[in-house]
PDB file of N, CA and C in Angstrom:
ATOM      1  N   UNK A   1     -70.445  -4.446  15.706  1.00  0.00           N
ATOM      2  CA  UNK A   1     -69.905  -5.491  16.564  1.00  0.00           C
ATOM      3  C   UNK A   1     -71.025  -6.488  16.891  1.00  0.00           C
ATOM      4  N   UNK A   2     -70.806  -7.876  16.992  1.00  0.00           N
ATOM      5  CA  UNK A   2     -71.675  -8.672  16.691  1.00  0.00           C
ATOM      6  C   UNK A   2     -72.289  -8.888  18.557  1.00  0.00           C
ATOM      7  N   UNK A   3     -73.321  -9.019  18.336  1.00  0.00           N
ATOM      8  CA  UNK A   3     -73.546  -9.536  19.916  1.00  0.00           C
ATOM      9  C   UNK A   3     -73.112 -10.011  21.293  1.00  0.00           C
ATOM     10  N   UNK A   4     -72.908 -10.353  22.288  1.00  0.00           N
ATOM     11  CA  UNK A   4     -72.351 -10.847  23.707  1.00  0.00           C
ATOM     12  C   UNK A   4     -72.931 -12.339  23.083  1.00  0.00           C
ATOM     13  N   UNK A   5     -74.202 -12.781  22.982  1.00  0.00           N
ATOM     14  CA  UNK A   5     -74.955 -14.247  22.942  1.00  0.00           C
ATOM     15  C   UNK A   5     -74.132 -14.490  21.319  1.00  0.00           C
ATOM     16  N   UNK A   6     -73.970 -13.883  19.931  1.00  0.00           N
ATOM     17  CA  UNK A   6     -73.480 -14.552  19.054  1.00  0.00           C
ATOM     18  C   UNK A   6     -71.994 -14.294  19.443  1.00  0.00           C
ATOM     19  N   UNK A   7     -71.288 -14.289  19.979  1.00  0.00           N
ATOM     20  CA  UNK A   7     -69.748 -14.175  20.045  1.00  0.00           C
ATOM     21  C   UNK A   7     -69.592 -15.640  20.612  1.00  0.00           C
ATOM     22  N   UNK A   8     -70.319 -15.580  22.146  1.00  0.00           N
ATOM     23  CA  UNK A   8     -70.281 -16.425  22.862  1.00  0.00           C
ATOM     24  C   UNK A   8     -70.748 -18.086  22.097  1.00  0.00           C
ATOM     25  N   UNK A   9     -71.829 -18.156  21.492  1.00  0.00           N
ATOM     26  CA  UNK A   9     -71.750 -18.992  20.346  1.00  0.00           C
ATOM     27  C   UNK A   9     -70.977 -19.425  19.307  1.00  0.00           C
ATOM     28  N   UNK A  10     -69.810 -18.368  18.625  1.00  0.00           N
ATOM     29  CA  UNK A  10     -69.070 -18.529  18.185  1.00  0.00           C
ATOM     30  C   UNK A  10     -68.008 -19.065  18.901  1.00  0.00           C
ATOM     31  N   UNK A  11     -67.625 -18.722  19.754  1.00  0.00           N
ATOM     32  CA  UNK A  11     -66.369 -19.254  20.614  1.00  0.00           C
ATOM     33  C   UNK A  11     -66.869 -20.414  21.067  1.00  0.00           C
ATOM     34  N   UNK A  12     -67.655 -20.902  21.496  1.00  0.00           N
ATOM     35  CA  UNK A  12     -68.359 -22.533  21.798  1.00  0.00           C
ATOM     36  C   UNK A  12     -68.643 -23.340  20.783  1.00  0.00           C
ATOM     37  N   UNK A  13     -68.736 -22.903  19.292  1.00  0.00           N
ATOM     38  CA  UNK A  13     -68.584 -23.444  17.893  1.00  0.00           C
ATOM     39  C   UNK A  13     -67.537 -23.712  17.865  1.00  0.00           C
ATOM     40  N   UNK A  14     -66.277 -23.043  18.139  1.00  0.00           N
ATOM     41  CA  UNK A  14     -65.082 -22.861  17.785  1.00  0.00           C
ATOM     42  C   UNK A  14     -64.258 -23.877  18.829  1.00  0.00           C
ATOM     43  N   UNK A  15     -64.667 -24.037  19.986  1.00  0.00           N
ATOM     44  CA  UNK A  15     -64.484 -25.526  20.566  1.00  0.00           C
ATOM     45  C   UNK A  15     -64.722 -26.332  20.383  1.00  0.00           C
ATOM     46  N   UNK A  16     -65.921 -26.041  20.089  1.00  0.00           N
ATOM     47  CA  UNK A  16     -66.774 -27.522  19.610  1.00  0.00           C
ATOM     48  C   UNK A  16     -65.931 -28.210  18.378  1.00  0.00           C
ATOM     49  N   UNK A  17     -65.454 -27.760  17.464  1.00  0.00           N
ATOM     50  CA  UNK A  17     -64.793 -27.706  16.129  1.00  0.00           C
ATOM     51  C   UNK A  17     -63.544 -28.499  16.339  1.00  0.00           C
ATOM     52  N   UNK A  18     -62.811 -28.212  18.093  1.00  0.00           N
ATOM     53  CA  UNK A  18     -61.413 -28.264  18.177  1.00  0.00           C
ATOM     54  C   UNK A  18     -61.764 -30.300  18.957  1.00  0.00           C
ATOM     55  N   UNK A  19     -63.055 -30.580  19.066  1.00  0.00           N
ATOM     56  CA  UNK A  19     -63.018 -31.628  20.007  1.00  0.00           C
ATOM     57  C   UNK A  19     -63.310 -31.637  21.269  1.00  0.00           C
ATOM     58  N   UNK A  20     -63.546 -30.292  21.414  1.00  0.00           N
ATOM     59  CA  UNK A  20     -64.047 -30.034  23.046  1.00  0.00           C
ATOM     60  C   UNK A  20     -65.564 -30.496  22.825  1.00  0.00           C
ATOM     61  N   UNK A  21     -66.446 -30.091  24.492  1.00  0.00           N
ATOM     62  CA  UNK A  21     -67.385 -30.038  24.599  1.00  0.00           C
ATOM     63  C   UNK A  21     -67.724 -29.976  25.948  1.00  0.00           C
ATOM     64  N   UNK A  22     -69.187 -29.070  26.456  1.00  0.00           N
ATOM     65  CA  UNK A  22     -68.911 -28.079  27.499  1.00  0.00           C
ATOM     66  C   UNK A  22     -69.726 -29.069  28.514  1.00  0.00           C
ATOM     67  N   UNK A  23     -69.270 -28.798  30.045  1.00  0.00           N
ATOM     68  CA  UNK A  23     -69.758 -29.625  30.753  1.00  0.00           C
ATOM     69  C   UNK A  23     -70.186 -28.484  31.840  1.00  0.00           C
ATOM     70  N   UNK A  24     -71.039 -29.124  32.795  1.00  0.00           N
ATOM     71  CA  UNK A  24     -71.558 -28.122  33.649  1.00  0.00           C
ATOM     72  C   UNK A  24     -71.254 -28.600  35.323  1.00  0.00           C
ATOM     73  N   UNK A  25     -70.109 -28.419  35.885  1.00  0.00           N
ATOM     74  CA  UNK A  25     -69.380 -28.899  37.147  1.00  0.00           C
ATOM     75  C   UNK A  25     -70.100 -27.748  38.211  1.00  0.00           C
ATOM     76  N   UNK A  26     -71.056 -28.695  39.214  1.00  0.00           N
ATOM     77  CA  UNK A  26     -71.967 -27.578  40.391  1.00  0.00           C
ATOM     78  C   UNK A  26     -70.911 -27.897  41.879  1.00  0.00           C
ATOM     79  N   UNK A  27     -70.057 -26.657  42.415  1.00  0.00           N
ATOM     80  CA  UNK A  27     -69.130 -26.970  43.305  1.00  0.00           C
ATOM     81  C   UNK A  27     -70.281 -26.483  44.808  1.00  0.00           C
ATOM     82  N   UNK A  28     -69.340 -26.327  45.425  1.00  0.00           N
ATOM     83  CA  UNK A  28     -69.490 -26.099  47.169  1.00  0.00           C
ATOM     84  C   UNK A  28     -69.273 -24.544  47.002  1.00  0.00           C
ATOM     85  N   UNK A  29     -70.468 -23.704  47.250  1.00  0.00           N
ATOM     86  CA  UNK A  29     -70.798 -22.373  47.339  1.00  0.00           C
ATOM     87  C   UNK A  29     -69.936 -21.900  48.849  1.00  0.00           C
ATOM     88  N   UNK A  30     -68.504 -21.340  48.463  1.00  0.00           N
ATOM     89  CA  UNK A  30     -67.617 -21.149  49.770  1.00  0.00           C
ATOM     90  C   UNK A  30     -68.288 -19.463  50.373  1.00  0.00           C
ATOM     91  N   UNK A  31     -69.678 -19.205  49.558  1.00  0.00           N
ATOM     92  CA  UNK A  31     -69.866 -17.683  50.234  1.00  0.00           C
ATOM     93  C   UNK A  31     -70.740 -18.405  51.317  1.00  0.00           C
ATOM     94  N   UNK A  32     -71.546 -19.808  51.376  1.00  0.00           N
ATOM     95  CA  UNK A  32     -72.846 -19.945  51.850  1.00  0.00           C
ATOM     96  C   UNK A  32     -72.087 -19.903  53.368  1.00  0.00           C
ATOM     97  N   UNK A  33     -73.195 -19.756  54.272  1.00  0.00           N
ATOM     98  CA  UNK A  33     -73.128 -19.542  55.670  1.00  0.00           C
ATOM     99  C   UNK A  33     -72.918 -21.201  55.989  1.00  0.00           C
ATOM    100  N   UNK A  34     -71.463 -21.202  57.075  1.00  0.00           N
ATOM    101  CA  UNK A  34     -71.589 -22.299  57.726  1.00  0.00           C
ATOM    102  C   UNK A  34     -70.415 -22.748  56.940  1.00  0.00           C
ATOM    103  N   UNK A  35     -69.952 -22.632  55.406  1.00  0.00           N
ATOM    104  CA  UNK A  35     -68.626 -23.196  54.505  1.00  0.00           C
ATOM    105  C   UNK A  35     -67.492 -23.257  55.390  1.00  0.00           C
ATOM    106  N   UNK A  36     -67.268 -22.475  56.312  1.00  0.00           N
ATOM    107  CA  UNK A  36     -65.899 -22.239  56.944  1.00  0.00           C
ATOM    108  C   UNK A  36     -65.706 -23.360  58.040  1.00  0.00           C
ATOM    109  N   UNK A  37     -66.529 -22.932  58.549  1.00  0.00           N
ATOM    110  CA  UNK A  37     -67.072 -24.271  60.281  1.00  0.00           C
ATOM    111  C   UNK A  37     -67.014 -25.464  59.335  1.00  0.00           C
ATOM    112  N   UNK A  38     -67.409 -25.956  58.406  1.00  0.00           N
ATOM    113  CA  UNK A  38     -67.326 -27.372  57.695  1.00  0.00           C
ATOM    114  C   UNK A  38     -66.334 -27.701  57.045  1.00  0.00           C
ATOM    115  N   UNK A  39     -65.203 -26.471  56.496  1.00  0.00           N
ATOM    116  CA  UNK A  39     -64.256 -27.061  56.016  1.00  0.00           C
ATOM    117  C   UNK A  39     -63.388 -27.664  57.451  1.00  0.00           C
ATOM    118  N   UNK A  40     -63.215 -26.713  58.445  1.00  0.00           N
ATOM    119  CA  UNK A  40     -62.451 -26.724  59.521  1.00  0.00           C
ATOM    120  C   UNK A  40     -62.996 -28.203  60.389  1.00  0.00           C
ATOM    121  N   UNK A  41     -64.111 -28.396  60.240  1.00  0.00           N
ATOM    122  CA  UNK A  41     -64.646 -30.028  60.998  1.00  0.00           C
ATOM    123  C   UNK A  41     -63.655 -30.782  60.184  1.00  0.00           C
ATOM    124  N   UNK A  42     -63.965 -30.509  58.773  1.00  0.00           N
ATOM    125  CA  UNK A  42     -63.245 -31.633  57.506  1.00  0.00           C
ATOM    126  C   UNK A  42     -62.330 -32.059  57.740  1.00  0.00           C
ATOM    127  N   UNK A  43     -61.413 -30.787  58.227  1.00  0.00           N
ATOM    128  CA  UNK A  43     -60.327 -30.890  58.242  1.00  0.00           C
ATOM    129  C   UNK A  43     -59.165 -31.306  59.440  1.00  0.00           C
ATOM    130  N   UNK A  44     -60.162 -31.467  60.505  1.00  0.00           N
ATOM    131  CA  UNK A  44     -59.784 -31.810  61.444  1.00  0.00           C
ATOM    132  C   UNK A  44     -59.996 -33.175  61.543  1.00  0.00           C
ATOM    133  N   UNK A  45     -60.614 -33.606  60.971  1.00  0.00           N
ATOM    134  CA  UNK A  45     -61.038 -35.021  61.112  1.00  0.00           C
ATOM    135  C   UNK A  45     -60.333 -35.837  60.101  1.00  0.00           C
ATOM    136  N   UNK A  46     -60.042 -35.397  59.447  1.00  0.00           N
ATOM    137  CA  UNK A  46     -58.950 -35.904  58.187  1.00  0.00           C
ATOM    138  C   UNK A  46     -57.292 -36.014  58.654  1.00  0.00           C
ATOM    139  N   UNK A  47     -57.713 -34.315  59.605  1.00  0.00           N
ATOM    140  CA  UNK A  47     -55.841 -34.887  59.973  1.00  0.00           C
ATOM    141  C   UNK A  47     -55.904 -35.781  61.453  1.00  0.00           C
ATOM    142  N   UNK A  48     -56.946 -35.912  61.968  1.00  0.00           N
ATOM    143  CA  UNK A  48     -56.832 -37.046  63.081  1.00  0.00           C
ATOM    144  C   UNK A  48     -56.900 -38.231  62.377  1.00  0.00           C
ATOM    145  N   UNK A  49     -57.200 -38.226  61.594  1.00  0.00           N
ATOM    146  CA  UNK A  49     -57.009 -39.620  60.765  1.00  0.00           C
ATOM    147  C   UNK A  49     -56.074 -40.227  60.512  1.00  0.00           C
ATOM    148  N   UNK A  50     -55.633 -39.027  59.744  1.00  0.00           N
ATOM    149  CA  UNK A  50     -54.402 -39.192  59.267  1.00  0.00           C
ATOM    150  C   UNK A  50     -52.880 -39.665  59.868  1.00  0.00           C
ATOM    151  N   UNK A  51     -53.347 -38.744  61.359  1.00  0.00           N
ATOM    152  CA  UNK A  51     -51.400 -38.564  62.217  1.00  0.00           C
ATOM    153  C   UNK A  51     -51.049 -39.988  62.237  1.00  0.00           C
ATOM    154  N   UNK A  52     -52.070 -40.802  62.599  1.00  0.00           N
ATOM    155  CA  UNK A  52     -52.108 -42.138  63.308  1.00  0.00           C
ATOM    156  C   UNK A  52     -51.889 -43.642  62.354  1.00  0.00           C
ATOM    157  N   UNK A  53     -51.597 -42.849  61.051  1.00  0.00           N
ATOM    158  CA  UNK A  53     -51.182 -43.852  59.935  1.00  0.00           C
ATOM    159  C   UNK A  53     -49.852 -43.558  59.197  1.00  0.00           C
ATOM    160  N   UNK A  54     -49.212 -44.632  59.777  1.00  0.00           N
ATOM    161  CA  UNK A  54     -47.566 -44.985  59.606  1.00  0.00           C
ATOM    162  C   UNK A  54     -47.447 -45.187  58.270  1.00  0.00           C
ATOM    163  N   UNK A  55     -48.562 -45.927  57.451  1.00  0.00           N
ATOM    164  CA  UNK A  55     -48.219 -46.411  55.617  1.00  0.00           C
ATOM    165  C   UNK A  55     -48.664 -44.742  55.064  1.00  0.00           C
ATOM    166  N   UNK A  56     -49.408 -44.656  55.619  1.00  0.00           N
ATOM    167  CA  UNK A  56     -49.601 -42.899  54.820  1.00  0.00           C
ATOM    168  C   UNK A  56     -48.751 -41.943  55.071  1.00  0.00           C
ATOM    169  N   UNK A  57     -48.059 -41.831  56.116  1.00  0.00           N
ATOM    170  CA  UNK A  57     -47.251 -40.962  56.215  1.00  0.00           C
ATOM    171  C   UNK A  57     -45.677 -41.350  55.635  1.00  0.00           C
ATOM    172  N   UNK A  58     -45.405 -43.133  55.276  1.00  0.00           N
ATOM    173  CA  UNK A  58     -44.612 -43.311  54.617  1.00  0.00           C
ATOM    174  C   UNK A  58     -44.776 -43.162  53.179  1.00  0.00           C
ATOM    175  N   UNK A  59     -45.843 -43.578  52.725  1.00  0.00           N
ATOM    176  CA  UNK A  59     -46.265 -43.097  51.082  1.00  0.00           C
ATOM    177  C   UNK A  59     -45.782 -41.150  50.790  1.00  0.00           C
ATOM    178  N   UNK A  60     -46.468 -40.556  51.682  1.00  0.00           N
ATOM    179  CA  UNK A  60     -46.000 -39.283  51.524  1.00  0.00           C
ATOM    180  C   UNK A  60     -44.960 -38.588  51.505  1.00  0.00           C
ATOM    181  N   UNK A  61     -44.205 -39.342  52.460  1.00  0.00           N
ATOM    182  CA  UNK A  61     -42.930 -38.883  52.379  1.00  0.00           C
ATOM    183  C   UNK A  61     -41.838 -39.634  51.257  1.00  0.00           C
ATOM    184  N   UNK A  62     -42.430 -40.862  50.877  1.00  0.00           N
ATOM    185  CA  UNK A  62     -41.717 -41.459  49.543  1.00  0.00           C
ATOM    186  C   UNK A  62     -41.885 -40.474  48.165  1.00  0.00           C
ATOM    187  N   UNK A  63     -43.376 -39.952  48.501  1.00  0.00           N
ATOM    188  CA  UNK A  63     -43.936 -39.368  47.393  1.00  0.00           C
ATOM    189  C   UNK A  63     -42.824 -37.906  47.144  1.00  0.00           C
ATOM    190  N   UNK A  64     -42.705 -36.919  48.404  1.00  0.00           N
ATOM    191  CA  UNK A  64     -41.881 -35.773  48.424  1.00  0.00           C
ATOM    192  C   UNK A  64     -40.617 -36.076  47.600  1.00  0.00           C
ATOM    193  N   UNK A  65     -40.258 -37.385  47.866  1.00  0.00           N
ATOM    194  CA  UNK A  65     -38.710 -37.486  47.332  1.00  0.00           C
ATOM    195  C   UNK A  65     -38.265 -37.723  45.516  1.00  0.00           C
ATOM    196  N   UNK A  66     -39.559 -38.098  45.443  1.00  0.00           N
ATOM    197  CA  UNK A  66     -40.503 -38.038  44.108  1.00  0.00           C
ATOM    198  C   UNK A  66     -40.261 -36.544  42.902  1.00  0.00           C
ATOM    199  N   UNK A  67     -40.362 -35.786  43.823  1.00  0.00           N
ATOM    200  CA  UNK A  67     -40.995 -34.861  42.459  1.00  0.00           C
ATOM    201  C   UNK A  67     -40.039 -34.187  42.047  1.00  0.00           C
ATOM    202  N   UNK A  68     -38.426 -33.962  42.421  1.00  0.00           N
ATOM    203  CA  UNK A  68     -37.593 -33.483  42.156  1.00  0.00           C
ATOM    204  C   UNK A  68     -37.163 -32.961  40.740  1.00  0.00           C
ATOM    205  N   UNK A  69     -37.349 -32.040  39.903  1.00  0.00           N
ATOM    206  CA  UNK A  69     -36.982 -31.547  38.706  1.00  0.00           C
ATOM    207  C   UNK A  69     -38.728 -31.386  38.330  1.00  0.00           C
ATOM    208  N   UNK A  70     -39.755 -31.796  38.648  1.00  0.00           N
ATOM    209  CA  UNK A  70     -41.342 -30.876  38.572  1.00  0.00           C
ATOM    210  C   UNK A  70     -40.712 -29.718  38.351  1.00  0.00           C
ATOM    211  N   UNK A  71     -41.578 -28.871  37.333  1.00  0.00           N
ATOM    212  CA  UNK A  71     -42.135 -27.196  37.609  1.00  0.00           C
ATOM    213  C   UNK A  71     -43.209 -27.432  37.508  1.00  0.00           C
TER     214      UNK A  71
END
């Protein structure tokens, strides 16, 4: 059985082949200390933002009426 590092090469050849190509996306570490308290600021401050806008809350609700037959 061929290696973990040549398999893994092969299967990234084998994208590579199809038109892909690999990118390296660095997110928000949700284990680090403090992630929770900052989403919850985020998020509070986004929906005070938010309540108080009549075109956004009409876009959204235009949008709901929208998606009917989506899966």
């Amino acid at each position: 059985m061929p290696s973990i590092a040549t398999r893994v090469k092969q299967h990234r050849d084998r994208l590579r082949r199809a038109g892909l190509r690999p990118i390296q996306i660095w997110v928000p570490d949700t284990r680090a200390e403090g992630f929770l308290a900052e989403c919850r600021k985020q998020s509070l401050l986004v929906a005070s933002a938010d309540k108080d806008d009549a075109e956004l809350m009409e876009i959204m609700e235009n949008a709901l009426t929208d998606i009917e037959g989506w899966e």
